[in-house]
Structures are given as C-alpha cells and as structure tokens.
N, C-alpha and C. Protein backbone atom coordinates (compact mmCIF):
# COMPACT_ATOMS: atom_id res chain seq x y z
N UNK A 1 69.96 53.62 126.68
CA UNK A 1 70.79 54.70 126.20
C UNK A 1 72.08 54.10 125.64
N UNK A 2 72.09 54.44 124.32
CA UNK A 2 73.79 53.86 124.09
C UNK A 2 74.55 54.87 123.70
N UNK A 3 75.64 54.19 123.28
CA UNK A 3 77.55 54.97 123.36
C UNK A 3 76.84 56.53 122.98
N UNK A 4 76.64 56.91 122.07
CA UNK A 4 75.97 57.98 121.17
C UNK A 4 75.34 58.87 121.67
N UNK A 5 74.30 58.53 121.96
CA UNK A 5 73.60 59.44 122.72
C UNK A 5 74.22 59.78 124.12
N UNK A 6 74.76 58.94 124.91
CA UNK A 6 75.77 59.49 126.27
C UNK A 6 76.79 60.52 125.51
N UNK A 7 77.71 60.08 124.51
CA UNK A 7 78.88 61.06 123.97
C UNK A 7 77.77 62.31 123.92
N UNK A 8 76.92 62.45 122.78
CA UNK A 8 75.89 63.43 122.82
C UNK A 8 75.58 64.45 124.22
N UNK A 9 75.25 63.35 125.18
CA UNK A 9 74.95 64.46 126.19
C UNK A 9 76.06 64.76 126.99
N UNK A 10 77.17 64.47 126.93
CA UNK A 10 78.59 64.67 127.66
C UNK A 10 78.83 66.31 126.87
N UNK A 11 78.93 65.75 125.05
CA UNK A 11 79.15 66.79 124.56
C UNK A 11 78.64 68.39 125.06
N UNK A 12 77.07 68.00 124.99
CA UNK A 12 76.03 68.90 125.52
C UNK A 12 76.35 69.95 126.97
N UNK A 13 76.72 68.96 127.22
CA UNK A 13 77.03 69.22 129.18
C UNK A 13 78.37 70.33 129.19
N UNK A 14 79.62 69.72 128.79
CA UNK A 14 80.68 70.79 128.57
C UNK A 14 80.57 71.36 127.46
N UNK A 15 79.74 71.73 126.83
CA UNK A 15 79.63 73.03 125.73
C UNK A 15 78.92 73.92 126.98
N UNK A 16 77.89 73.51 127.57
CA UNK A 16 76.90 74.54 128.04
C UNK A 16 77.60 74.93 129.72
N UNK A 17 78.79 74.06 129.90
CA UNK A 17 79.64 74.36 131.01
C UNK A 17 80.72 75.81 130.38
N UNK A 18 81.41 75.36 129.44
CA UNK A 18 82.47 76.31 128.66
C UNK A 18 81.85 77.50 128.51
N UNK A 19 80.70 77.57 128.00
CA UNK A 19 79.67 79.05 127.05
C UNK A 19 79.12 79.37 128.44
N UNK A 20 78.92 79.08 129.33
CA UNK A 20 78.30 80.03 130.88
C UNK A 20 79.75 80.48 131.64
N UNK A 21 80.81 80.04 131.18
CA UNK A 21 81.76 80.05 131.85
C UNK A 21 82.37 81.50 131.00
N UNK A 22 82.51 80.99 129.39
CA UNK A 22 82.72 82.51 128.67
C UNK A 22 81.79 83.55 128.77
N UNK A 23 80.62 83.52 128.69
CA UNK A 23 79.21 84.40 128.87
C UNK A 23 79.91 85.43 130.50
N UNK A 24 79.73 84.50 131.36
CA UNK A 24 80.32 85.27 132.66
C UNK A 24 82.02 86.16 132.44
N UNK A 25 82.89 85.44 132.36
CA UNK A 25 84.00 86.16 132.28
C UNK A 25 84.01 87.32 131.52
N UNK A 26 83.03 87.59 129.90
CA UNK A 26 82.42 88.19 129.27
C UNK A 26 82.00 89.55 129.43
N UNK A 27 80.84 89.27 130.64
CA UNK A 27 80.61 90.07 131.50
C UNK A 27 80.84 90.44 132.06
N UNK A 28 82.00 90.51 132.39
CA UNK A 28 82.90 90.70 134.26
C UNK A 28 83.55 91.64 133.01
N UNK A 29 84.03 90.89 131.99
CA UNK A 29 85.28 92.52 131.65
C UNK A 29 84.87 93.36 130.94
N UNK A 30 83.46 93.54 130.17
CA UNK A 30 82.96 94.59 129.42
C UNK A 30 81.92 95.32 130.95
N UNK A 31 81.72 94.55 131.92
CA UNK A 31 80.68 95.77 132.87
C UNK A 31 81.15 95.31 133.82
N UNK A 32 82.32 95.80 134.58
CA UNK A 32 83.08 95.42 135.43
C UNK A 32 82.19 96.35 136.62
N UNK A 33 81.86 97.39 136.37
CA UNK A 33 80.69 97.96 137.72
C UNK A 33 80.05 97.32 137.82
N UNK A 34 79.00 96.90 136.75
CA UNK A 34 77.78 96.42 137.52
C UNK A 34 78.03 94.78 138.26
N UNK A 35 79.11 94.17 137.62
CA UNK A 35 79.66 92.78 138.16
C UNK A 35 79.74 93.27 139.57
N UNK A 36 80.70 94.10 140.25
CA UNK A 36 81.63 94.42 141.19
C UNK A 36 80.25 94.95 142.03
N UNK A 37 79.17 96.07 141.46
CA UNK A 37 78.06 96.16 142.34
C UNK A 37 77.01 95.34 142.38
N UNK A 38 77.20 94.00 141.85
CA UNK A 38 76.28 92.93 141.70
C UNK A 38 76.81 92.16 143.21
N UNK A 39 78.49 91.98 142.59
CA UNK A 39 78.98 91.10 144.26
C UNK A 39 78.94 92.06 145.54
N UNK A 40 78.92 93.59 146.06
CA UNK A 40 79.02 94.04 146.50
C UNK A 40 77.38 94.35 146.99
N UNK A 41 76.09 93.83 146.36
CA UNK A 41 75.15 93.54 146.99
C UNK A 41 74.96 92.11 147.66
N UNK A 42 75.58 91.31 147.20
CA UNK A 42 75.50 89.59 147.82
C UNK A 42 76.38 89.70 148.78
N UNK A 43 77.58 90.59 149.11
CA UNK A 43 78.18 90.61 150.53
C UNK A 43 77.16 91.35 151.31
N UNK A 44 76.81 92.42 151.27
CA UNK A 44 76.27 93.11 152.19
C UNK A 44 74.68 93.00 152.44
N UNK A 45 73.73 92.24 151.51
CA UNK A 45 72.80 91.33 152.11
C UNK A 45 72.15 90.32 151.28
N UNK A 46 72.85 89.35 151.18
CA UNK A 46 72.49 88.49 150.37
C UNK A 46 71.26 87.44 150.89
N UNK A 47 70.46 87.90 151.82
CA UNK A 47 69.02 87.80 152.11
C UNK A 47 67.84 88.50 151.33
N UNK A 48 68.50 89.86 151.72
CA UNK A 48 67.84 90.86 150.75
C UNK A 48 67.80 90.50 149.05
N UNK A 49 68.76 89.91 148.59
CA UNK A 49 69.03 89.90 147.33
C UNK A 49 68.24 88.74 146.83
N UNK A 50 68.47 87.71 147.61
CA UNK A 50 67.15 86.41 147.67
C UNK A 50 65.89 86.70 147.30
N UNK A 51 65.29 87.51 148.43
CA UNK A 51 64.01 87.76 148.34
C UNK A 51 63.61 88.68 147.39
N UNK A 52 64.34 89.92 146.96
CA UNK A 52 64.02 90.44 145.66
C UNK A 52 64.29 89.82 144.46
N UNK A 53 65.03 88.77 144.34
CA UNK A 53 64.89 88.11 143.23
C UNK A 53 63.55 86.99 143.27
N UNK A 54 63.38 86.52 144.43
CA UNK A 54 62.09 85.73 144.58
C UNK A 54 61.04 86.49 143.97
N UNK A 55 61.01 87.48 144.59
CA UNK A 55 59.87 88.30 143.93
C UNK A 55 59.77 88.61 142.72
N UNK A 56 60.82 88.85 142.09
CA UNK A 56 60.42 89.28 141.03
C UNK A 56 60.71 88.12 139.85
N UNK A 57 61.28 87.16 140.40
CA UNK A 57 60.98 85.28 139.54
C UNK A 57 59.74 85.34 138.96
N UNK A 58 58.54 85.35 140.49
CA UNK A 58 57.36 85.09 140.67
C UNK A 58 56.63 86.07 139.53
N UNK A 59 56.92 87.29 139.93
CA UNK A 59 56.05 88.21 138.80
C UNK A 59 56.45 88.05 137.43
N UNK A 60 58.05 88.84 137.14
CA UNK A 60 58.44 88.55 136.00
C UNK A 60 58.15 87.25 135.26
N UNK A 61 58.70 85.91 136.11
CA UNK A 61 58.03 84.74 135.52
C UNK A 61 56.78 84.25 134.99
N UNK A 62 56.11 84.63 136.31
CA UNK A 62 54.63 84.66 135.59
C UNK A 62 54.32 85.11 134.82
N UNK A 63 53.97 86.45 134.71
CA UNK A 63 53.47 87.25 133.36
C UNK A 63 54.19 86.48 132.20
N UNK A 64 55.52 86.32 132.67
CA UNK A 64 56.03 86.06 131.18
C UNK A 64 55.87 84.54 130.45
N UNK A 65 55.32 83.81 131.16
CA UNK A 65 54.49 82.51 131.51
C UNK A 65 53.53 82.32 130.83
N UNK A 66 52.54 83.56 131.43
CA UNK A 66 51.21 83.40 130.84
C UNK A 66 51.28 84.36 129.48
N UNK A 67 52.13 85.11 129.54
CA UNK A 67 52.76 85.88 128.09
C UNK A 67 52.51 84.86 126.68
N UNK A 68 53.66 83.99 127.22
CA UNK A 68 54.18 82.37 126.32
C UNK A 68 52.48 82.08 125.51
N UNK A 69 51.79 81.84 126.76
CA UNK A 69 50.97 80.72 126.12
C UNK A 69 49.24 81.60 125.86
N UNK A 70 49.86 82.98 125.80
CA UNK A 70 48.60 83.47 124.99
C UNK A 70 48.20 83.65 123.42
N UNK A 71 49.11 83.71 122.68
CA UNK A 71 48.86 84.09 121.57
C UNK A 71 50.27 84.46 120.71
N UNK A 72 49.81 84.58 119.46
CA UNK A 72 51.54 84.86 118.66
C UNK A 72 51.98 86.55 119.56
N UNK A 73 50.99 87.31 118.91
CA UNK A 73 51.40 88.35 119.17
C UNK A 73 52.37 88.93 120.79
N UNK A 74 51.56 88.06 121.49
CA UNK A 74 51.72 88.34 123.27
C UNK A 74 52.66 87.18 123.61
N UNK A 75 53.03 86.46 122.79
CA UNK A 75 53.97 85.30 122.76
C UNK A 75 55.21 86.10 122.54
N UNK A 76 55.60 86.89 121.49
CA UNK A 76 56.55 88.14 121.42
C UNK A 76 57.16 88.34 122.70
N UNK A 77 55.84 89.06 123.32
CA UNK A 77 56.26 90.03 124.36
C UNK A 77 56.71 89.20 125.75
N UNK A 78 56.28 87.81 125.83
CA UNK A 78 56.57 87.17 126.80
C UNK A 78 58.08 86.75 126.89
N UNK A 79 58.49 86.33 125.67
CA UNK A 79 59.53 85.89 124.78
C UNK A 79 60.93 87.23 125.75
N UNK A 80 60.05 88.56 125.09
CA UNK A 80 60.84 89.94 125.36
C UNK A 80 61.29 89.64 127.28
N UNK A 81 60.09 89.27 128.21
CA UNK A 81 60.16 89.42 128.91
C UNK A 81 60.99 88.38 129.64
N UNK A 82 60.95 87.47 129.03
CA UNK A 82 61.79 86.30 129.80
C UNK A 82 63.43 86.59 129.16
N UNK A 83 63.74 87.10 128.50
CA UNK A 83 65.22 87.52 127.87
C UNK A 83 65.44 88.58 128.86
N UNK A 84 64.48 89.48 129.19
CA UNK A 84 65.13 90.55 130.17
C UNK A 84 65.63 89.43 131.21
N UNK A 85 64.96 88.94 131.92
CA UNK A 85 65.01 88.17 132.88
C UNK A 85 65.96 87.38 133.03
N UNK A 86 66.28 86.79 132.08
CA UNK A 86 67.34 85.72 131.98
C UNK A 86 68.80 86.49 131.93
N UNK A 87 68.90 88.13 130.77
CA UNK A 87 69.58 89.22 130.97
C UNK A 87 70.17 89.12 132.36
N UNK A 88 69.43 90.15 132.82
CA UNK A 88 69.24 90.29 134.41
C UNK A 88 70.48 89.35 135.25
N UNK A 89 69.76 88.26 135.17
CA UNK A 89 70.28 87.01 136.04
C UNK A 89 72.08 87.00 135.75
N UNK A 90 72.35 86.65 134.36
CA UNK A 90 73.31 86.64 134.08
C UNK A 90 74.18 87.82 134.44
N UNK A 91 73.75 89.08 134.31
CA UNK A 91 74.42 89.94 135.57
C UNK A 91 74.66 90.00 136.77
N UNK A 92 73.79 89.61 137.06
CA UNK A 92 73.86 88.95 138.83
C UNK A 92 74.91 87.75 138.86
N UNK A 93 74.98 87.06 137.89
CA UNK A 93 75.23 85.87 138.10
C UNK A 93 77.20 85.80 138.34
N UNK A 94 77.46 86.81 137.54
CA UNK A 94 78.71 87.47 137.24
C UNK A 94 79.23 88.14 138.40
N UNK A 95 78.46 88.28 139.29
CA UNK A 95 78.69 89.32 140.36
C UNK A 95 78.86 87.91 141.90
N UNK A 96 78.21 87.17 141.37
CA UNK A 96 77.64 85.62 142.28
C UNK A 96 79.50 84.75 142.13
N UNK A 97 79.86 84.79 140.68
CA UNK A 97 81.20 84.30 140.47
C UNK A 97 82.23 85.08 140.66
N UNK A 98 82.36 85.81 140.74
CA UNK A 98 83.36 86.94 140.94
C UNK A 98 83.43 87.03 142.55
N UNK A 99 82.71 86.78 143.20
CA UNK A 99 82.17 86.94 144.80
C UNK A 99 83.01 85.33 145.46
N UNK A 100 82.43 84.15 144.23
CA UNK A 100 82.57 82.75 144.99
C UNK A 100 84.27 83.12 144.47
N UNK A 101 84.97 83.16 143.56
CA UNK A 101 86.12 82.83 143.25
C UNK A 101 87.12 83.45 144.84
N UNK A 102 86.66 85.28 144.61
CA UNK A 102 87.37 85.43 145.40
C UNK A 102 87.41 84.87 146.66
N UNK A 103 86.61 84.44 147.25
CA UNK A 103 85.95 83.80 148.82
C UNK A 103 87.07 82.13 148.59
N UNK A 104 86.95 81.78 147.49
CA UNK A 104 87.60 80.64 147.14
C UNK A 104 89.27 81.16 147.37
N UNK A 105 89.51 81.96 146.84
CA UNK A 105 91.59 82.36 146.98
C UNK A 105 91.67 82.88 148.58
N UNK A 106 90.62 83.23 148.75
CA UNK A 106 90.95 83.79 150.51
C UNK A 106 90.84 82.47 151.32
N UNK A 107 90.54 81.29 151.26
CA UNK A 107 90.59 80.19 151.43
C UNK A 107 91.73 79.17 151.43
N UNK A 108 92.31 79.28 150.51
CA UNK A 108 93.68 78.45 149.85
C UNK A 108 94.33 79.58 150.14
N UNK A 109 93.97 80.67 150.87
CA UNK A 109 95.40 82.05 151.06
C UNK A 109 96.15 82.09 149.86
N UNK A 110 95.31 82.35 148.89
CA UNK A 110 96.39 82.46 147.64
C UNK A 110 96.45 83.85 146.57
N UNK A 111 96.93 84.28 146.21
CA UNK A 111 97.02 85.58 145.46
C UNK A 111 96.75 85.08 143.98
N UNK A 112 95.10 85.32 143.50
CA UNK A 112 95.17 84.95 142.25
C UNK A 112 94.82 86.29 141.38
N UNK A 113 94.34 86.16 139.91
CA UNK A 113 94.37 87.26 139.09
C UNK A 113 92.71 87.04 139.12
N UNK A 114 92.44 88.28 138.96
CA UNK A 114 90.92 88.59 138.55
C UNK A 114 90.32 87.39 137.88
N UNK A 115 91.08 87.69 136.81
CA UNK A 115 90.59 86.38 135.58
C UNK A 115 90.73 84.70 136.38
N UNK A 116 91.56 84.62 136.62
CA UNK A 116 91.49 83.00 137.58
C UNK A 116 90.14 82.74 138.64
N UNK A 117 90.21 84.25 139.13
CA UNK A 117 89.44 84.21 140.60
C UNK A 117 87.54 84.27 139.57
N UNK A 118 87.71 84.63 138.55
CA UNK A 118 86.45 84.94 137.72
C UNK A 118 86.56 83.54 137.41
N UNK A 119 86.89 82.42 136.55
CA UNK A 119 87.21 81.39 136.26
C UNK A 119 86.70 80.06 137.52
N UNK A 120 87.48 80.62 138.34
CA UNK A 120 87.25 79.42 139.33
C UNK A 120 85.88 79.41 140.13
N UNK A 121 85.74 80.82 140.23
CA UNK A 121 83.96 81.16 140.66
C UNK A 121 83.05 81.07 140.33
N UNK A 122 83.22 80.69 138.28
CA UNK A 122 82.23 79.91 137.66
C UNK A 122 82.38 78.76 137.45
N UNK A 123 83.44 77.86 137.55
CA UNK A 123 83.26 76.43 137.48
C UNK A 123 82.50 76.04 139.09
N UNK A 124 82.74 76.60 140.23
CA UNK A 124 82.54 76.42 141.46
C UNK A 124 80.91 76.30 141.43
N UNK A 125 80.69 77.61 140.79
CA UNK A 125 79.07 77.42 140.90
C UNK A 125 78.57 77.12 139.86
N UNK A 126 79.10 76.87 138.52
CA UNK A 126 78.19 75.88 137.37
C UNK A 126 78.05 74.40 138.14
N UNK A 127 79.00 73.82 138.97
CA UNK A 127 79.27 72.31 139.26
C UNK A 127 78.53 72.36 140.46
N UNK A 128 78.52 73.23 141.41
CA UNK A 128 77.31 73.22 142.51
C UNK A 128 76.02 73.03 141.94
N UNK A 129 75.70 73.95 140.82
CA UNK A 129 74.27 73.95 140.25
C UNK A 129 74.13 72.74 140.15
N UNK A 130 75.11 72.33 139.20
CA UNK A 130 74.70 71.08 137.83
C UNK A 130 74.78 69.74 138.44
N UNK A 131 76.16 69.52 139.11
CA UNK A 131 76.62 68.15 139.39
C UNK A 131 76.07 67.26 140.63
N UNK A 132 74.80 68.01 141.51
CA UNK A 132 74.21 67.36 142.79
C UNK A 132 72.63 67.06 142.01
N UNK A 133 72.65 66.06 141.91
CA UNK A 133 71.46 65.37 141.12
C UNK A 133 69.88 65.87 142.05
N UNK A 134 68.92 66.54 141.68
CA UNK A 134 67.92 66.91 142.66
C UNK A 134 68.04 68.03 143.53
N UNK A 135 69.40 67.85 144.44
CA UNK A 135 69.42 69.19 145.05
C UNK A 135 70.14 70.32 144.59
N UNK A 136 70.62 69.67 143.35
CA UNK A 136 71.78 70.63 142.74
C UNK A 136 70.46 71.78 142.43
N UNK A 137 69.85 70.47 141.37
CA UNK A 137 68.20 71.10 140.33
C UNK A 137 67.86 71.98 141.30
N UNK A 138 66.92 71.29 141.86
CA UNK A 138 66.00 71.89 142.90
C UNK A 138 66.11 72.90 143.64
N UNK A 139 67.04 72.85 144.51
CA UNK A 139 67.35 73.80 145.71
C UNK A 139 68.46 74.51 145.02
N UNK A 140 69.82 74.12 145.16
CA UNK A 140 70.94 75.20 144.86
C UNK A 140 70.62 75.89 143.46
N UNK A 141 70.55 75.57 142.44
CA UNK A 141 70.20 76.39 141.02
C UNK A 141 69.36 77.36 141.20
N UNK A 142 67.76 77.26 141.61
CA UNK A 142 66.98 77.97 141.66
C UNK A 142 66.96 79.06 143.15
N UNK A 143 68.07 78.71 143.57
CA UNK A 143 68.23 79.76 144.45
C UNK A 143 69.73 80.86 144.24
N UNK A 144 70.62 80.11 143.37
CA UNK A 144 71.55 80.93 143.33
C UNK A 144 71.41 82.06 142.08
N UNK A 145 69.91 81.41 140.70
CA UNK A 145 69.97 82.33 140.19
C UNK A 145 69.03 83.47 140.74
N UNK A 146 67.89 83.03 141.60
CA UNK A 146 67.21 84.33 142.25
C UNK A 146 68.08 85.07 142.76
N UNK A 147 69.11 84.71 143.92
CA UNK A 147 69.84 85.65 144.39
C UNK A 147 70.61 86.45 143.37
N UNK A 148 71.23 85.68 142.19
CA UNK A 148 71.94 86.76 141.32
C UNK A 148 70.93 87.68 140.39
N UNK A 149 69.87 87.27 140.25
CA UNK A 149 69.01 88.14 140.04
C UNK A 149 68.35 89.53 140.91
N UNK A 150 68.24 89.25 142.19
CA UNK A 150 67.80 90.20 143.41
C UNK A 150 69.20 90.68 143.17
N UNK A 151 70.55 90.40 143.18
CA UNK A 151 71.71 91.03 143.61
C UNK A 151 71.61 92.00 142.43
N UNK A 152 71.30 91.81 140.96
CA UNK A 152 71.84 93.20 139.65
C UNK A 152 70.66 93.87 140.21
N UNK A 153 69.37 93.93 140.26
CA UNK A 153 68.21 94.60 140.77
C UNK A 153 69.03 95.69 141.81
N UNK A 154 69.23 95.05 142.95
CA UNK A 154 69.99 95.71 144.15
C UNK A 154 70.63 96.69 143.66
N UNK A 155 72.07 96.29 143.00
CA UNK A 155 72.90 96.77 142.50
C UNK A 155 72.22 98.12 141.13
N UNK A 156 71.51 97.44 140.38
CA UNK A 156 71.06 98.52 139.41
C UNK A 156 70.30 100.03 140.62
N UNK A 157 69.35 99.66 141.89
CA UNK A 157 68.75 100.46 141.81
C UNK A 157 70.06 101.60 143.24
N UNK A 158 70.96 101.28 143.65
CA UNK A 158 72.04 101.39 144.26
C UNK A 158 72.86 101.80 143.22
N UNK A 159 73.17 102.39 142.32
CA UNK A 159 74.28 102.85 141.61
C UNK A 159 75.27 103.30 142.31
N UNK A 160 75.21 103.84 143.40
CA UNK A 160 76.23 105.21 143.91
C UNK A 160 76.84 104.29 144.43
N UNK A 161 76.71 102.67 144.59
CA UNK A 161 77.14 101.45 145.61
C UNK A 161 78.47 101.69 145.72
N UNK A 162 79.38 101.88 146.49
CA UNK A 162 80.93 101.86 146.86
C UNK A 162 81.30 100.28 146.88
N UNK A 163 82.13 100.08 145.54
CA UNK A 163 82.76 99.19 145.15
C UNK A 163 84.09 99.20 145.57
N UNK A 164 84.58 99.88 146.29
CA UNK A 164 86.33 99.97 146.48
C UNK A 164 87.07 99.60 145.11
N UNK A 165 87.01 100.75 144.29
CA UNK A 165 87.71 100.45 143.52
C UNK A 165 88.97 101.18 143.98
C-alpha cells in the first residue's frame, strides 16, 4: 500500500465519519419526535429494541438479499427494500446518538446544547463502531444498528410514547 492509496482511504474514512455525523444531526432537527421516541425506546428497553431489530435484520435482510440476486426486475424491489431498511436504521440511529451524547454530559456533569450533546453522541458511536478492529466490525456495529433499528420500529409502532417534552 503506498502514500496514495492510505491518503485515499484516510480521505474515505473522514468523509464517511463527517456525512453520518451530518445525516444524524439532520435528522434529529427535521424529526425531532421520532429521534426523541427512538431514544425514549432504548431507555426503557433496549433489549426489546435488540431483538426486534434482530428480527427484522433477519427477514427484512433476507428477502431483500434474495430480492438482490433474483433478477432485474426483483432486483428493484430488493434495492426498495434494503433503502427502507437502511431508512429505518438511520432513525433509530439518531435516537441511539442523541441517547449516547446525553448519557455522555451527565457524566462530565456538564450542561451542554442539544446540538453538542447530538454531535458528541455521534462521534462516540461512529468511533465505537469503526475504530475497534473486529470487534468494532463484528460485535459493536452490527448490534448498535439492530438496536437502532428495533428502537424507530418501537418508537414508530408507540406513537403516543411520552417524550417529556
């Protein structure tokens, strides 16, 4: 690997750190409910939120899996189905950072602003995902996006959820 291709994937790395970081904050201030009832399902059972996102990885994934590799036409629809999915997540996921930031200022006892506490809750968990080689991959990623996935599910089918606003 030389100079080039490392600059290349450095580049790569903090573009796709910055754009999950705007994507989330994004989300937090145009659907500030469903963020707020996304984190307000990961406090109150973020077991529950696990396992309905497990589940529906497994299905949604699949179908949309075997979607991929049937044909143009059903290739479409798999296409359709893995964008919901990925959708989805990123709502959850918003609700997952908004949850870690604040847990993070109640920590340092510090009085921060929404936007900081949104900020620091996605670098916290982009660098958990990304930066533990294997277990980052393996274990923490694929479990923090099921849970933020089970958590908008939660949250979507819970509307009436008391957010203390």
């Amino acid at each position: 690997m030389n100079a080039g291709e490392i600059l290349t994937l450095l580049f790569f790395a903090m573009t796709a750190i910055v754009g999950l970081l705007a994507l989330l904050v994004f989300l937090a201030a145009v659907m500030p409910r469903v963020t707020a009832r996304s984190k307000m399902a990961i406090i109150e059972s973020p077991r529950r939120a696990f396992f309905v996102g497990l589940a529906n990885y497994i299905f949604v994934g699949g179908i949309s899996l075997l979607l991929l590799n049937a044909g143009d036409i059903l290739a479409v629809l798999g296409a359709v189905f893995f964008a919901v999915l990925f959708t989805v997540t990123m709502l959850g996921l918003a609700g997952v950072a908004l949850h870690t930031g604040e847990r993070l200022a109640e920590l340092r006892r510090m009085e921060l602003s929404p936007f900081k506490q949104m900020v620091w809750g996605t670098l916290t968990v982009e660098l958990a995902m990304v930066m533990f080689p294997v277990f980052g991959w393996v274990v923490v990623a694929p479990a923090v996006m099921m849970t933020a996935f089970g958590a908008a599910v939660v949250a979507w089918r819970n509307r009436k959820m008391d957010i203390g606003e």
